[in-house]
N, C-alpha and C. Protein backbone atom coordinates (compact mmCIF):
# COMPACT_ATOMS: atom_id res chain seq x y z
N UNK A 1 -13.99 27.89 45.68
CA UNK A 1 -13.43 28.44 44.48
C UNK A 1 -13.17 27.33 43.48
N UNK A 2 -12.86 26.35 44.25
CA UNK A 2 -12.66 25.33 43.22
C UNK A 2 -13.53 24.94 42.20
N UNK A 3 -14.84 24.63 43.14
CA UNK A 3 -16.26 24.01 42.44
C UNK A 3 -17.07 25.22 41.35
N UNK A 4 -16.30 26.52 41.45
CA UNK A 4 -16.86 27.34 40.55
C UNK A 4 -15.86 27.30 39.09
N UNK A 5 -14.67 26.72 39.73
CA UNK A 5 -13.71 26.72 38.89
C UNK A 5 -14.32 25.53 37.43
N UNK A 6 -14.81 24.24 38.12
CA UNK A 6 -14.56 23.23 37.75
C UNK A 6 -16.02 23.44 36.91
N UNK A 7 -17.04 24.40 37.55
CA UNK A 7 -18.43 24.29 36.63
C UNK A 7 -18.06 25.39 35.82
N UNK A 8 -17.66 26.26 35.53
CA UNK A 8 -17.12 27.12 34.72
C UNK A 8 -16.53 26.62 33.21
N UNK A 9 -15.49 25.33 33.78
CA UNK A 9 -14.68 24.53 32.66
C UNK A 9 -15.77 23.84 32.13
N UNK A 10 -16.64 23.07 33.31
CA UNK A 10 -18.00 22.08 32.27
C UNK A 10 -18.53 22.82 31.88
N UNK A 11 -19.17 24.24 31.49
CA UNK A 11 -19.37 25.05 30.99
C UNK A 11 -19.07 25.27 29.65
N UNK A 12 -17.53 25.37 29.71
CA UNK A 12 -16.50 25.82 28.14
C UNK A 12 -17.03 24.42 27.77
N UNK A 13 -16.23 23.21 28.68
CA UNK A 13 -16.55 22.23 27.57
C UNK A 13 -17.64 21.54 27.26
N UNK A 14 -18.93 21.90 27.60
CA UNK A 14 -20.33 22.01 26.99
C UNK A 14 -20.26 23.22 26.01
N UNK A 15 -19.58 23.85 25.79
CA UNK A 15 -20.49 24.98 25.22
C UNK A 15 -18.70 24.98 23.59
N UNK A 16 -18.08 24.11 23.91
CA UNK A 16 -16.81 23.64 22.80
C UNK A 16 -17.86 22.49 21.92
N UNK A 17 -18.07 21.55 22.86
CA UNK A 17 -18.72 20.22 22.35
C UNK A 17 -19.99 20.55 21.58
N UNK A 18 -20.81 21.49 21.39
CA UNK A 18 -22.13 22.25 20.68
C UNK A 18 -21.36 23.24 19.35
N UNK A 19 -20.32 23.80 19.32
CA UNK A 19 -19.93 25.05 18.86
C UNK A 19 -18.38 24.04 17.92
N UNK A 20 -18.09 23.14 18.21
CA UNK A 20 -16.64 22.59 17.98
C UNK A 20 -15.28 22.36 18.33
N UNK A 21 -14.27 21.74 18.38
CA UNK A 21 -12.98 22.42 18.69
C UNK A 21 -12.61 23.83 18.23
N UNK A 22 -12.42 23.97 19.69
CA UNK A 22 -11.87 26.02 19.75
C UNK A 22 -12.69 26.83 19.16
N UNK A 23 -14.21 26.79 18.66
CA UNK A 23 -14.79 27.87 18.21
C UNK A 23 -15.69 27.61 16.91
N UNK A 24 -15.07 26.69 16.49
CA UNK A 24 -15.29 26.13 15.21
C UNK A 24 -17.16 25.37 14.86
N UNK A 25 -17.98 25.70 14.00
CA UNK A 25 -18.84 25.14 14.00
C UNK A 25 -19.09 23.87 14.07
N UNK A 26 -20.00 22.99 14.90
CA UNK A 26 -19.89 21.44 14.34
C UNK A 26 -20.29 20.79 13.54
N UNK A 27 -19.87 19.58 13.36
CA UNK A 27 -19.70 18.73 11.76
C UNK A 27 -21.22 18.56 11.60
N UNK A 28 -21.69 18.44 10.10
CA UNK A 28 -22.85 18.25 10.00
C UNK A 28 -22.86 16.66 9.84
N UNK A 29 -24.33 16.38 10.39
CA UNK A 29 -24.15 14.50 10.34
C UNK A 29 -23.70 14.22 8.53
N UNK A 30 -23.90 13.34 8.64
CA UNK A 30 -23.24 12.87 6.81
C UNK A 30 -24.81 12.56 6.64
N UNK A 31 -24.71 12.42 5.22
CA UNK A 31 -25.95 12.91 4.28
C UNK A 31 -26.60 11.47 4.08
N UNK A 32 -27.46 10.97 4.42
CA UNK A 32 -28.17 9.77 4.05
C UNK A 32 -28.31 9.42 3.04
N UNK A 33 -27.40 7.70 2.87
CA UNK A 33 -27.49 7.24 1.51
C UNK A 33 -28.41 7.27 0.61
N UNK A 34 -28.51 6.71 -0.42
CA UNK A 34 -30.33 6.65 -1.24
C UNK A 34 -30.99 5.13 -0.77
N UNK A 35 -30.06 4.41 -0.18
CA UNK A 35 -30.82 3.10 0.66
C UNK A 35 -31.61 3.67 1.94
N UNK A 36 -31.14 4.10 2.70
CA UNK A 36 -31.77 5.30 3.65
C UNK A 36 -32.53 5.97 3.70
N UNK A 37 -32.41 6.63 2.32
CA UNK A 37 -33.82 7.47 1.88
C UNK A 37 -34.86 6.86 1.52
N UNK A 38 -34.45 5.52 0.73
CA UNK A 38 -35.91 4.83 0.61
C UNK A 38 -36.88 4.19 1.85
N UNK A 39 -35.66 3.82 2.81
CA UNK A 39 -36.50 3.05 3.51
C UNK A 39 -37.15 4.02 4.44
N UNK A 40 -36.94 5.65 4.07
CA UNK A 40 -37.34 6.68 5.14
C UNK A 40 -38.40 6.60 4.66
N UNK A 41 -38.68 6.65 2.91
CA UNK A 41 -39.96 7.25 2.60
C UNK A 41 -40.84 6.05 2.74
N UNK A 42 -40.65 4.27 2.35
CA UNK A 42 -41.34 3.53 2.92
C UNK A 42 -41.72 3.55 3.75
N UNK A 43 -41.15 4.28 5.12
CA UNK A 43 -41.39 3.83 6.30
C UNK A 43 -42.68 4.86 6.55
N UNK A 44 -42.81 5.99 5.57
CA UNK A 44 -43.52 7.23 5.63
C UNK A 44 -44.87 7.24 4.76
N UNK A 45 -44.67 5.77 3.84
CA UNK A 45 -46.20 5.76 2.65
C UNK A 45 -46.95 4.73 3.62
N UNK A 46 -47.93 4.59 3.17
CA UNK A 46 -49.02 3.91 3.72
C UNK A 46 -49.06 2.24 2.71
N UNK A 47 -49.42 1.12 3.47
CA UNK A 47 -48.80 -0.26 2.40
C UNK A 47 -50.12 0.08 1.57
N UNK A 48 -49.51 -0.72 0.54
CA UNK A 48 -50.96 -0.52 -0.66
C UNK A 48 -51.70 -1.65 -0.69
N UNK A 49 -52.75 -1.00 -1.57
CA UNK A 49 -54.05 -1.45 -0.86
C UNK A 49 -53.54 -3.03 -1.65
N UNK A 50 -54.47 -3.97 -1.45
CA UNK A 50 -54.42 -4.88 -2.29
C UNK A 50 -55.50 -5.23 -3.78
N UNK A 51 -54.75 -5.71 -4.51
CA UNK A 51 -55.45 -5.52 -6.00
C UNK A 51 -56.58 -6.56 -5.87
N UNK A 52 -57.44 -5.51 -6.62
CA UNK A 52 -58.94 -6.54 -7.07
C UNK A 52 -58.51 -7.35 -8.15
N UNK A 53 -59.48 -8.18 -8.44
CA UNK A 53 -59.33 -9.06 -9.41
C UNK A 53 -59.46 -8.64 -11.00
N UNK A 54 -60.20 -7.28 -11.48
CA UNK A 54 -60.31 -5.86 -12.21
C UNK A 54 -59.28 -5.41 -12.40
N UNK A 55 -58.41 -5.37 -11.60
CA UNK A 55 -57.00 -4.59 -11.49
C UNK A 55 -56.06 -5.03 -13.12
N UNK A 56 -55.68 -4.09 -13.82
CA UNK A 56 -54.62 -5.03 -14.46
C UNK A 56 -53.46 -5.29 -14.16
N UNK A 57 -52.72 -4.43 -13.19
CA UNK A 57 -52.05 -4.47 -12.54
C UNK A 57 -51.97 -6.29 -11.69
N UNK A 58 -52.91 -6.30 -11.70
CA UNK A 58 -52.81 -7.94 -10.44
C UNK A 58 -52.49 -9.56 -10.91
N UNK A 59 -51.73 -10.00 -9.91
CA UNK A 59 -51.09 -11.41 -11.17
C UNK A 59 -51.75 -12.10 -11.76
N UNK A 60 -51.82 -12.47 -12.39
CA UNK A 60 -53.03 -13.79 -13.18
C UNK A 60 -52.86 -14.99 -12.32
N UNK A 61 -53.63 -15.48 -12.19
CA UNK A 61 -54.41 -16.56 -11.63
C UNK A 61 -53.57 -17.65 -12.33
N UNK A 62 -53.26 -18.45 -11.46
CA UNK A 62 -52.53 -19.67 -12.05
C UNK A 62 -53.34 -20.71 -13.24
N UNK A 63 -52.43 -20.50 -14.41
CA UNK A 63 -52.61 -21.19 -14.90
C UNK A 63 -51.68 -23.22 -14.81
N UNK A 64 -52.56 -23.80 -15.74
CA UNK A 64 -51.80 -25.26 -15.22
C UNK A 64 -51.14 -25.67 -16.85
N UNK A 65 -51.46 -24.65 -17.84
CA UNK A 65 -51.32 -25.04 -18.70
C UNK A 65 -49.78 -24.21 -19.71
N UNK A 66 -49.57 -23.32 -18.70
CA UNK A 66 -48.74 -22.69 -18.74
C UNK A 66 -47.61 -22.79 -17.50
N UNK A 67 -47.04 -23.78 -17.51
CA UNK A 67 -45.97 -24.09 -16.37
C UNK A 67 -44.69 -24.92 -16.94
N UNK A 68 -45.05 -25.43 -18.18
CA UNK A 68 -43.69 -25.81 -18.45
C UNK A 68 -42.60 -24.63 -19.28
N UNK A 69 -41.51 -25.52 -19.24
CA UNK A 69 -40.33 -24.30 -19.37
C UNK A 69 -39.34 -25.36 -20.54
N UNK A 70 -38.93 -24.60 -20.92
CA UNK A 70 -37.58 -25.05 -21.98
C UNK A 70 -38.50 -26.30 -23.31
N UNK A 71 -37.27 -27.18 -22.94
CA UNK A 71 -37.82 -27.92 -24.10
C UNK A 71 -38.88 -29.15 -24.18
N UNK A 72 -39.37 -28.85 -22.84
CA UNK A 72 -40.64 -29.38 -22.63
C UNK A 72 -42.08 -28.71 -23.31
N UNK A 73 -41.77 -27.28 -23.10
CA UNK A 73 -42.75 -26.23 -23.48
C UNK A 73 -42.71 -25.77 -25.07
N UNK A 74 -41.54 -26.42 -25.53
CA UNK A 74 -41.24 -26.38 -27.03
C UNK A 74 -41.79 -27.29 -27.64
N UNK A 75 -41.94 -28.68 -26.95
CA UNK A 75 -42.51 -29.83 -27.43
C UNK A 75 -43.99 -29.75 -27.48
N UNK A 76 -44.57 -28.95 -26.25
CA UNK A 76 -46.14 -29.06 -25.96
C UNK A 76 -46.86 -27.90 -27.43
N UNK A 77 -45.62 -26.97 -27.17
CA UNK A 77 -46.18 -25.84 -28.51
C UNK A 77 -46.12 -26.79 -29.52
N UNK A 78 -45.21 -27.23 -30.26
CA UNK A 78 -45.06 -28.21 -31.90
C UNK A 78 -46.07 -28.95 -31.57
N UNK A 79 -46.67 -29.74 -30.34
CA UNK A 79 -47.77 -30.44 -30.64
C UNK A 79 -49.24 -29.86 -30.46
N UNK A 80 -49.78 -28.90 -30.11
CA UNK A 80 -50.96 -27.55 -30.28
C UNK A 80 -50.31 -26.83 -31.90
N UNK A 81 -49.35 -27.05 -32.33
CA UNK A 81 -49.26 -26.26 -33.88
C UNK A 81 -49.80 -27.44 -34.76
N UNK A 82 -49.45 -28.43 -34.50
CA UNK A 82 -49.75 -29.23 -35.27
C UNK A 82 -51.23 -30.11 -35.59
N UNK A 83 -51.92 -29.61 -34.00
CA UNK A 83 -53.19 -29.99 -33.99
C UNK A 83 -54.06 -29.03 -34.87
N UNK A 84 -53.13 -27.78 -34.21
CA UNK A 84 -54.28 -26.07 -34.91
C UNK A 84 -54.18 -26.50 -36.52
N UNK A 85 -53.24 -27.51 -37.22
CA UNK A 85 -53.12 -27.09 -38.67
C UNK A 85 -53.98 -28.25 -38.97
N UNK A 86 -54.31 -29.57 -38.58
CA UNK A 86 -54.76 -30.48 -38.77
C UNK A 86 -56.41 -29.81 -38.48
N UNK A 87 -56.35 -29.16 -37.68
CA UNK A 87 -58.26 -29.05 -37.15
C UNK A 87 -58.38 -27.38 -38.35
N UNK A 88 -57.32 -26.80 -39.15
CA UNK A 88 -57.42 -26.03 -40.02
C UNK A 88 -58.12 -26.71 -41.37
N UNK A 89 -57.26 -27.68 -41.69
CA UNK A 89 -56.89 -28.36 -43.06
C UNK A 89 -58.58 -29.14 -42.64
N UNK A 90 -59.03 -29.79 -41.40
CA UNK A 90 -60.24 -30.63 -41.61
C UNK A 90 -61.65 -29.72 -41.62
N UNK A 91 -61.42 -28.40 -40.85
CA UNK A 91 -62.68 -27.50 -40.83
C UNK A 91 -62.46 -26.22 -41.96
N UNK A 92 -61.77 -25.66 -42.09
CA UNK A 92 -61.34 -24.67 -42.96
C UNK A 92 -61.26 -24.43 -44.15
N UNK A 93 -62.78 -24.44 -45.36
CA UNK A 93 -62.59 -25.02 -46.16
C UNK A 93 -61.47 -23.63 -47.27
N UNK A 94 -61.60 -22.50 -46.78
CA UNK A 94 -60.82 -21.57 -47.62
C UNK A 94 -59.07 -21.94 -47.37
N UNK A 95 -58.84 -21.90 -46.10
CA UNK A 95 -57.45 -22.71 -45.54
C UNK A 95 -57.09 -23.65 -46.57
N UNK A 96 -57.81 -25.12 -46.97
CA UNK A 96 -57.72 -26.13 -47.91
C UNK A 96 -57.37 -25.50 -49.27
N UNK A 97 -58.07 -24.99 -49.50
CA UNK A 97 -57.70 -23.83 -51.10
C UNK A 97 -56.57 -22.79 -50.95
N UNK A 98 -56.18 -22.22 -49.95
CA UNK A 98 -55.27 -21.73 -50.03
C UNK A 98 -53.91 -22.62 -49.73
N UNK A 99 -54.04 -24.01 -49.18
CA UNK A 99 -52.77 -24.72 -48.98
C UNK A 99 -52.44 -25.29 -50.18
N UNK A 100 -53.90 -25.90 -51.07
CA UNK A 100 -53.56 -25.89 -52.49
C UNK A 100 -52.66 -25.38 -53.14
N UNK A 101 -53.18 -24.19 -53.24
CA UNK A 101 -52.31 -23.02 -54.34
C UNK A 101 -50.65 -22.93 -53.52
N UNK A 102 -50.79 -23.31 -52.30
CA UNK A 102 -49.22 -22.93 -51.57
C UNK A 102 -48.65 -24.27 -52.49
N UNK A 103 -49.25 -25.51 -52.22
CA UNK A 103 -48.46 -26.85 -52.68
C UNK A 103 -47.89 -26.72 -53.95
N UNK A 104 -49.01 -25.74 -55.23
CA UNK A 104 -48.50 -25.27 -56.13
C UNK A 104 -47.12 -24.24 -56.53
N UNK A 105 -47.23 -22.96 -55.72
CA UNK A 105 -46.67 -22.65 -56.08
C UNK A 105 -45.33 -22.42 -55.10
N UNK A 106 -45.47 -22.57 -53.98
CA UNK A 106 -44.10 -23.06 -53.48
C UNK A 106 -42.86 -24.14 -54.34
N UNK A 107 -43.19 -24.99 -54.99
CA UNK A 107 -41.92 -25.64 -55.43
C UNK A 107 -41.91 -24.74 -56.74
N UNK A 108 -43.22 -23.97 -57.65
CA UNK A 108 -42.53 -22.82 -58.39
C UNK A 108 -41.66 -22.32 -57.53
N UNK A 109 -41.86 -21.63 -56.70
CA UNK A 109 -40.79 -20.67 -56.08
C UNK A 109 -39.11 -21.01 -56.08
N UNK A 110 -39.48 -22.76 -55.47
CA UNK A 110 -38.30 -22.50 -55.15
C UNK A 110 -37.36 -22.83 -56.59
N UNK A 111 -37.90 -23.34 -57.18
CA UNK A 111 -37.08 -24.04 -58.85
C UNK A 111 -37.20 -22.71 -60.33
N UNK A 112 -38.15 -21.34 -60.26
CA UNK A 112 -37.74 -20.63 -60.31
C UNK A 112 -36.62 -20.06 -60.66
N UNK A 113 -36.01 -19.85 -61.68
CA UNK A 113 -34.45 -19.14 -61.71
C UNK A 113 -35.05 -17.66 -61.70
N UNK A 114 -34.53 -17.18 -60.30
CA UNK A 114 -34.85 -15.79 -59.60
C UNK A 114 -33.50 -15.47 -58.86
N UNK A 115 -33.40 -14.37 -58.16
CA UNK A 115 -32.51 -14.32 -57.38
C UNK A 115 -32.84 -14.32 -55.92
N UNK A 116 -31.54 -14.73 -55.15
CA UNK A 116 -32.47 -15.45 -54.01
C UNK A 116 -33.21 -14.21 -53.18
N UNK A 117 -32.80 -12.85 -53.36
CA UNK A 117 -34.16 -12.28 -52.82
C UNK A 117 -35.66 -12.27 -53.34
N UNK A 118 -35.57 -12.30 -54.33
CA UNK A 118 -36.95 -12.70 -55.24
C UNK A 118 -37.08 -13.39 -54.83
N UNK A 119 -36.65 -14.67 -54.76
CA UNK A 119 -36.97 -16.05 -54.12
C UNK A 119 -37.81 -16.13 -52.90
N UNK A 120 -36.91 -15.38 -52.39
CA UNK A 120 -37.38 -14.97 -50.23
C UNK A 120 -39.03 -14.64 -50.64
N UNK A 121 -38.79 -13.37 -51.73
CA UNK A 121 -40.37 -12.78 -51.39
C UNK A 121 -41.27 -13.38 -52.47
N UNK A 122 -41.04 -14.37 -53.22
CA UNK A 122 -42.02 -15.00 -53.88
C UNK A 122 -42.57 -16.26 -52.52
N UNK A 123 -41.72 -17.05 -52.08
CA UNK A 123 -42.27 -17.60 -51.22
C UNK A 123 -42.68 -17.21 -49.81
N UNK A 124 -42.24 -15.93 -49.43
CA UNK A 124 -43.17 -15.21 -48.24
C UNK A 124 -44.35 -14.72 -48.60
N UNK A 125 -44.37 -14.53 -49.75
CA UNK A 125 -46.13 -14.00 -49.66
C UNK A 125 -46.90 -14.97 -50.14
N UNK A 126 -46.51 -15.99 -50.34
CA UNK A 126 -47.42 -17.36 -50.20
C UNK A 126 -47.28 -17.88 -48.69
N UNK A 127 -46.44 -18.06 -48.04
CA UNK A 127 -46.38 -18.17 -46.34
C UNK A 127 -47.65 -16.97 -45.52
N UNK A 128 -47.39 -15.84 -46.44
CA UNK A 128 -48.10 -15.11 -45.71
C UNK A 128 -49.61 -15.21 -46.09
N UNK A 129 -49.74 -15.49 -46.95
CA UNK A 129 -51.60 -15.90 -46.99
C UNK A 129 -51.91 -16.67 -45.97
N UNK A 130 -51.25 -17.76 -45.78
CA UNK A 130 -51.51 -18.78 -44.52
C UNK A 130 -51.61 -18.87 -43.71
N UNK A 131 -50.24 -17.44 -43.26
CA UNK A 131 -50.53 -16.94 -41.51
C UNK A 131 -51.70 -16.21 -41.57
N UNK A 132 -51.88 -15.51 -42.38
CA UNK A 132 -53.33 -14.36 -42.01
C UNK A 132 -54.44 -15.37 -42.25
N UNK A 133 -54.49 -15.92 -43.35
CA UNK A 133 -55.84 -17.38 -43.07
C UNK A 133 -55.95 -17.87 -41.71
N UNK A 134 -54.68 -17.99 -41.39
CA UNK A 134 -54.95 -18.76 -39.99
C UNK A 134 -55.40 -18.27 -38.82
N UNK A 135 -54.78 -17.07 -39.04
CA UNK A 135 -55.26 -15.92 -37.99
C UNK A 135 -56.60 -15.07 -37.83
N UNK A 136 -57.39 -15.55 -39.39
CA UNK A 136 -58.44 -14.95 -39.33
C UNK A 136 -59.60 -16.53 -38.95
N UNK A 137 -59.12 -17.71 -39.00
CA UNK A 137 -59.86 -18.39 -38.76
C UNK A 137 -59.95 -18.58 -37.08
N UNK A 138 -59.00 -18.22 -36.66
CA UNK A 138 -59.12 -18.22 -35.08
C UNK A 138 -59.70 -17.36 -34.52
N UNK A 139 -59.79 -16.11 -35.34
CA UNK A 139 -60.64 -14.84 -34.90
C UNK A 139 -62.24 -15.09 -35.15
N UNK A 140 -62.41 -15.84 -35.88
CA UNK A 140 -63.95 -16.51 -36.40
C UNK A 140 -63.99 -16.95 -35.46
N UNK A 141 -63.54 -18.08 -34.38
CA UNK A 141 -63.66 -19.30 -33.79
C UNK A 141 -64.09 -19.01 -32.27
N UNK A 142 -63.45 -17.76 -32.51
CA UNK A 142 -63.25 -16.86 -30.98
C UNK A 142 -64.67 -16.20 -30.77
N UNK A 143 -64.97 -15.44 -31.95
CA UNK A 143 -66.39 -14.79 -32.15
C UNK A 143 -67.48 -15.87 -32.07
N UNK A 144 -67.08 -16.98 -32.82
CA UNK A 144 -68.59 -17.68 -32.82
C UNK A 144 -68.43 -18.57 -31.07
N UNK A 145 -67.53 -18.29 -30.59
CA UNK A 145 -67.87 -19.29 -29.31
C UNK A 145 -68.01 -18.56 -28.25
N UNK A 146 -68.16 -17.00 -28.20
CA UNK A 146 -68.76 -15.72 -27.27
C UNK A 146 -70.66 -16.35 -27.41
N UNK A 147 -70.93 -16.02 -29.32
CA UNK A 147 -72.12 -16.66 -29.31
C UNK A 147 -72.39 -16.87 -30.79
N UNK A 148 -73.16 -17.69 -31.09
CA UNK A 148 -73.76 -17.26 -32.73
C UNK A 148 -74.80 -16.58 -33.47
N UNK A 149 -75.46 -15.98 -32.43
CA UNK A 149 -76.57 -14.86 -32.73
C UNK A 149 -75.82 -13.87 -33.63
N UNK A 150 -76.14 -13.04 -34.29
CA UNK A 150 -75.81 -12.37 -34.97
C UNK A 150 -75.95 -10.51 -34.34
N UNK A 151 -74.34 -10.21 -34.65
CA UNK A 151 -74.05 -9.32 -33.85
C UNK A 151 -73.10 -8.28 -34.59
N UNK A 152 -73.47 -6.82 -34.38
CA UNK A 152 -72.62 -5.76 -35.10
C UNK A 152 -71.31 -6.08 -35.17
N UNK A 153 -70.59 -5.98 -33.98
CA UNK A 153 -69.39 -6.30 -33.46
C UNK A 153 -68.71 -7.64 -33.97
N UNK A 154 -69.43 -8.73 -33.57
CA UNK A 154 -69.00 -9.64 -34.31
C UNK A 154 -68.88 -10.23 -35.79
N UNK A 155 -69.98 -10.10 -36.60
CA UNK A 155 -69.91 -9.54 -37.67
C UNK A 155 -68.42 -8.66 -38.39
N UNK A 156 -68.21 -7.21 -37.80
CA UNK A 156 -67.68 -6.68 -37.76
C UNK A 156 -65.89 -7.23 -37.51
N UNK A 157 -65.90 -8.02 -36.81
CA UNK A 157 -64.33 -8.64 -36.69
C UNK A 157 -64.20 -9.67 -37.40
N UNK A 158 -64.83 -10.34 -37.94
CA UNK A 158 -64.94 -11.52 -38.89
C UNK A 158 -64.68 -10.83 -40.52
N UNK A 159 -65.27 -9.52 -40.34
CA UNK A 159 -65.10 -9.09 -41.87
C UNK A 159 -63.89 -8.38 -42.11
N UNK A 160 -63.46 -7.89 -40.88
CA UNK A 160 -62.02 -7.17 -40.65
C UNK A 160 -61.18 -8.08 -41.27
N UNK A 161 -61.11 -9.76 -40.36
CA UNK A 161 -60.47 -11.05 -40.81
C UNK A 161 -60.22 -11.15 -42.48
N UNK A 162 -61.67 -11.12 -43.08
CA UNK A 162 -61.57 -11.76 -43.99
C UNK A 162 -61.20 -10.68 -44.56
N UNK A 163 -60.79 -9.18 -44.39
CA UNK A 163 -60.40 -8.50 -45.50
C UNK A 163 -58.94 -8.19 -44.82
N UNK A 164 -58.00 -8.43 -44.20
CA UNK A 164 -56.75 -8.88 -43.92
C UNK A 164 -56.38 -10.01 -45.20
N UNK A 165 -57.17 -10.96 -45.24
CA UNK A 165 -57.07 -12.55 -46.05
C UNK A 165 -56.69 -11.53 -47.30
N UNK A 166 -57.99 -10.46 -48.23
CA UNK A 166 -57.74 -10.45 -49.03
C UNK A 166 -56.55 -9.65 -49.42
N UNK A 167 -56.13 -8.43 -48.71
CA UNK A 167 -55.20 -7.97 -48.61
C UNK A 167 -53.86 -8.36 -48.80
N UNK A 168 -53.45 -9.80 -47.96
CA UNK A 168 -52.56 -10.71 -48.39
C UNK A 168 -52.45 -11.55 -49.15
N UNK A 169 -53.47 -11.65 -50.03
CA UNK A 169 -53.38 -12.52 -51.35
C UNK A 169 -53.52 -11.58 -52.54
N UNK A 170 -53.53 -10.07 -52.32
CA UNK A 170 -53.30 -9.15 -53.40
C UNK A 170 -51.63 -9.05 -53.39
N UNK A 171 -51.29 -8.87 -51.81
CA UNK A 171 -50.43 -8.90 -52.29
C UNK A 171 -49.16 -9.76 -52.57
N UNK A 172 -49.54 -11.01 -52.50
CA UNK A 172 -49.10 -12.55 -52.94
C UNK A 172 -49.03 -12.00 -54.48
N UNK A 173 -50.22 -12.02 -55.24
CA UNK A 173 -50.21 -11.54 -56.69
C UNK A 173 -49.18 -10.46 -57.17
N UNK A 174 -49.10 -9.76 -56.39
CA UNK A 174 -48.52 -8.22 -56.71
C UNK A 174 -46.91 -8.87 -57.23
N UNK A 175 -46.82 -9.59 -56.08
CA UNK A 175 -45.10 -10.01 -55.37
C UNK A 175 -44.97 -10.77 -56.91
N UNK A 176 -46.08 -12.15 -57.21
CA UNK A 176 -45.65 -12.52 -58.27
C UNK A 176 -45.11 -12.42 -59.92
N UNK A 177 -46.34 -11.22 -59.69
CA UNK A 177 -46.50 -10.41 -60.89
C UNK A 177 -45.32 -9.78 -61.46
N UNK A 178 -45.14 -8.83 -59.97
CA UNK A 178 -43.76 -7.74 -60.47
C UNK A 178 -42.68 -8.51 -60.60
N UNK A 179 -42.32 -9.93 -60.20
CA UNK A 179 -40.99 -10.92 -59.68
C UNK A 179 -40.89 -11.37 -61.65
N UNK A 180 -42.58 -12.03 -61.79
CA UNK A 180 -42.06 -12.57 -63.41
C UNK A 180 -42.49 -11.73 -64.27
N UNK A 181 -43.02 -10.80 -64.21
CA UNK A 181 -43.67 -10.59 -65.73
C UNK A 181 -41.99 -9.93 -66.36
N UNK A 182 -41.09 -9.13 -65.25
CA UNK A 182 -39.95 -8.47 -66.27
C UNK A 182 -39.03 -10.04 -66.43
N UNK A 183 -39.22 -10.75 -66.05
CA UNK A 183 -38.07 -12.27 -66.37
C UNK A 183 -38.67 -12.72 -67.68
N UNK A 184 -40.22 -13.29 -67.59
CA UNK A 184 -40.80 -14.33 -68.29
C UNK A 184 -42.26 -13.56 -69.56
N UNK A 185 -42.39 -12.15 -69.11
CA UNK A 185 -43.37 -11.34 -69.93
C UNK A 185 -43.00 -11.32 -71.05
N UNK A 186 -42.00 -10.87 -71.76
CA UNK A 186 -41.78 -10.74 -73.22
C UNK A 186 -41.67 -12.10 -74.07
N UNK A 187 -40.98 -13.62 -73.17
CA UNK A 187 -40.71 -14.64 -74.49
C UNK A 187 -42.26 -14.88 -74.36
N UNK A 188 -42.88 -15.00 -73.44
CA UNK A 188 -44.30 -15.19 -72.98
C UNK A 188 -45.30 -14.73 -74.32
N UNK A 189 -44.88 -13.86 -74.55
CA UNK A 189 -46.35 -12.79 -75.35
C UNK A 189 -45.20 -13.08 -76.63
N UNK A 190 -44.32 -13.31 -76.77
CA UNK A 190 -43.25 -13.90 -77.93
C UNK A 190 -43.99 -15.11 -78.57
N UNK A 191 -44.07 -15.65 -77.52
CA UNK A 191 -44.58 -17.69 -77.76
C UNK A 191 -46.14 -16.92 -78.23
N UNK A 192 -46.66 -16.43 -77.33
CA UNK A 192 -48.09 -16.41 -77.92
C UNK A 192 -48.53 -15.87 -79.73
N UNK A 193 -47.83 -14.53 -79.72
CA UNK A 193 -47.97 -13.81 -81.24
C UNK A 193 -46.90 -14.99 -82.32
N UNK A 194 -46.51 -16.05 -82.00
CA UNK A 194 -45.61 -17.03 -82.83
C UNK A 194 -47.01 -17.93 -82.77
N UNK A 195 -48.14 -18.43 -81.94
CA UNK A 195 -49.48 -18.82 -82.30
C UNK A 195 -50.04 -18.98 -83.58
């Protein structure tokens, strides 16, 4: 009687320990963090493949020319700016004519009695002929060293270049135009009809 007694109780308390204290359903496990969940679904993807060299996704290839940092890499840039303007000014013969007219009219700009936003944009759109000159001479430099045969495409980006150039020296003119003609237009055509 005993041993029916005693499997009877392992009984209840198998069948408490599934069901809860006294009747009660049991606890649900706790809910898996989102650290948990990731490493469930890692553990569940397949590793990826590895990138071709096509890929854009894939790192670039070490460069040696690109490794310095701070003001080492500040120094190496000022000295490649200074070469790009020197190998501008010696091959570039439109560059030369347009640094001209900058030598000119930059110290107009700045001596000018304007206000200093006029000021800003009389001498930015002389800055800005120079960047787009410059930018279209590197785009030449780039095209002719693919090849120099003569080519739609290339052709085609060289003339893009040079009509950027003109674009920014219209509107160099524009900037000047509208800045003096209402300051200096009337004693101007004053002095002239006094002729």
């Amino acid at each position: 009687m005993h041993s029916a007694t005693s499997s009877a109780g392992a009984a209840r308390s198998g069948a408490a320990a599934r069901t809860g204290t006294r009747g009660q359903p049991p606890e649900a496990p706790p809910a898996p963090t989102a650290s948990q969940k990731r490493k469930q679904q890692q553990a569940k993807e397949p590793p990826p493949e590895p990138l071709g060299p096509d890929d854009p996704l894939a790192p670039l290839p070490f460069n040696p020319y690109k490794g310095n940092r701070g003001i080492t890499r500040a120094w190496h840039a000022l000295k490649y700016s200074i070469k790009g303007f020197r190998v501008a000014i010696r091959e570039e013969s439109a560059f030369r004519q347009e640094l001209t007219l900058a030598a000119i009219l930059v110290p107009a700009g700045v001596f000018i009695p304007v206000d200093p936003v006029e000021r800003v944009l009389l001498l930015g759109s002389v800055m800005l002929v120079l960047i787009v000159e410059l930018l279209n001479s590197s785009i030449e430099n780039a095209v002719d060293r693919i090849g120099l045969e003569r080519n739609e495409l290339s052709g085609r980006a060289k003339d893009l270049g040079s009509a950027a150039v003109t674009v920014a020296l219209l509107l160099c003119v524009l900037t000047w135009g509208l800045i003096l003609v209402p300051h200096y237009g009337p004693p101007f055509l004053h002095w002239l009809s006094a002729l």
